[in-house]
C-alpha atoms as a PDB file:
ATOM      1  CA  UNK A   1    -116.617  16.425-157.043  1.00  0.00           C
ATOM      2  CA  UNK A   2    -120.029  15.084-158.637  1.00  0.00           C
ATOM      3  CA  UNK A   3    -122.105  17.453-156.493  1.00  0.00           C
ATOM      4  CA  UNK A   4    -121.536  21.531-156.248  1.00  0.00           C
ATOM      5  CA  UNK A   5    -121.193  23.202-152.689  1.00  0.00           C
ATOM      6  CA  UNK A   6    -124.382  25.485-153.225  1.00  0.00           C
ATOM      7  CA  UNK A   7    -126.087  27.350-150.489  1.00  0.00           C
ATOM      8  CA  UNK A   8    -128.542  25.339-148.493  1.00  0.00           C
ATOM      9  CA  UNK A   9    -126.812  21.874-149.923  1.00  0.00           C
ATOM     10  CA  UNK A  10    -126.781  19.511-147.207  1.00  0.00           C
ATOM     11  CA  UNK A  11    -123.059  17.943-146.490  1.00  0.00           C
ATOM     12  CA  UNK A  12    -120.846  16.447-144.504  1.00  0.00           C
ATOM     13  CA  UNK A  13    -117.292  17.673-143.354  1.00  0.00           C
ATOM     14  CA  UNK A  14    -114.662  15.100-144.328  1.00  0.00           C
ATOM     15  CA  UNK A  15    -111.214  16.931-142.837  1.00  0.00           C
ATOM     16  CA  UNK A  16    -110.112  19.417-140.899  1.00  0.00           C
ATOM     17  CA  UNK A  17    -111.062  20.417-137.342  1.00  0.00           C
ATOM     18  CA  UNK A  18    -114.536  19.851-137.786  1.00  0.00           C
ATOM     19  CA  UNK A  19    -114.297  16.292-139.198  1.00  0.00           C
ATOM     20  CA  UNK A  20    -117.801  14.208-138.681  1.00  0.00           C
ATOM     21  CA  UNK A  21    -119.919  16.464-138.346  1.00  0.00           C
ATOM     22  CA  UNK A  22    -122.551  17.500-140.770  1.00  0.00           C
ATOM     23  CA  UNK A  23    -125.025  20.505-141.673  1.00  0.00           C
ATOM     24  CA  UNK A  24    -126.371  22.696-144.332  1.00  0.00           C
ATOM     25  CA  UNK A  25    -123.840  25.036-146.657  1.00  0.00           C
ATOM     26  CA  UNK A  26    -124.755  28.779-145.888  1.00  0.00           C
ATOM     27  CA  UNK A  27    -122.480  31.766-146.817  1.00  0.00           C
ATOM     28  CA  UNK A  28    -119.705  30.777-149.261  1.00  0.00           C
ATOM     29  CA  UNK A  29    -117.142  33.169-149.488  1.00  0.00           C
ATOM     30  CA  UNK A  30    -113.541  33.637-150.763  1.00  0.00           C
ATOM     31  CA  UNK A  31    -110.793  34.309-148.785  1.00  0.00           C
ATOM     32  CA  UNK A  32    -107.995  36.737-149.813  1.00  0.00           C
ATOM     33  CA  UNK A  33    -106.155  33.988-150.280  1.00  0.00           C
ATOM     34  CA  UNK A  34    -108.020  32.592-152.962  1.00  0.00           C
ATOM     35  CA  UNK A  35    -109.736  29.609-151.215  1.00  0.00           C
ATOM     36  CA  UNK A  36    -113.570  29.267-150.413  1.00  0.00           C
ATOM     37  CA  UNK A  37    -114.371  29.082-147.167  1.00  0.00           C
ATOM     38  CA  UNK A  38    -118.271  28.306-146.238  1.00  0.00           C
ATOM     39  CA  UNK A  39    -120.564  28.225-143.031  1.00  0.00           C
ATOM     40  CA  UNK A  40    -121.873  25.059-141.576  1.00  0.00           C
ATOM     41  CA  UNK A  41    -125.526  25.119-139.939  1.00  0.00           C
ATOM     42  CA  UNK A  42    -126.010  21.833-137.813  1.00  0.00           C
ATOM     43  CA  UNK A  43    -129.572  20.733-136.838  1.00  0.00           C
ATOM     44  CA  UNK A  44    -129.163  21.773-133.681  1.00  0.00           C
ATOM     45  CA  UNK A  45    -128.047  25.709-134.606  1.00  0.00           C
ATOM     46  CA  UNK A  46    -124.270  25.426-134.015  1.00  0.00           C
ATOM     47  CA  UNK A  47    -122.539  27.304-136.532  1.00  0.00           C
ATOM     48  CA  UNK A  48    -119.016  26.605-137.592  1.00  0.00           C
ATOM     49  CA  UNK A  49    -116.741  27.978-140.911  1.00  0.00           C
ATOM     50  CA  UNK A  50    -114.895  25.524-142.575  1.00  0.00           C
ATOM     51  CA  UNK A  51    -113.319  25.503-146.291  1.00  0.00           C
ATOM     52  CA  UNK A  52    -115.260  23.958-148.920  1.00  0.00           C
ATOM     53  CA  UNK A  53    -112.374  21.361-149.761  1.00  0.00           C
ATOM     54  CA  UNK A  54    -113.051  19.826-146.708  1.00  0.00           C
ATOM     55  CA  UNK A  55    -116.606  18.918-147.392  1.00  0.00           C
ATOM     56  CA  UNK A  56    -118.815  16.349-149.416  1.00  0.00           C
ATOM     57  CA  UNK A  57    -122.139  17.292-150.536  1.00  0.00           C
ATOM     58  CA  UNK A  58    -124.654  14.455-149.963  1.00  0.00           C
END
């Protein structure tokens, strides 16, 4: 990973249930389990969580 997941880093989702889509990082957060899980903000205002091994940072 050459780029950090940072909030307000722009990305794109790579896996998972929200696979193509694309936004800006907001809210990182770990999970009890011990993974980070983030929030995606698309252009258009949809909101969706995701975990941060299933995105790229552009």
């Amino acid at each position: 990973m050459d780029k950090k997941i940072i909030d307000g880093a722009s990305c794109n989702v790579i896996a998972g249930t929200h696979k193509g889509k694309s936004g800006i990082v907001r809210d990182l957060n770990t999970s009890k389990t011990g993974h980070l899980t983030i929030t995606v903000v698309q252009e258009n205002g949809v909101r969706f969580k995701t975990l941060a091994k299933n995105v790229v940072v552009i």
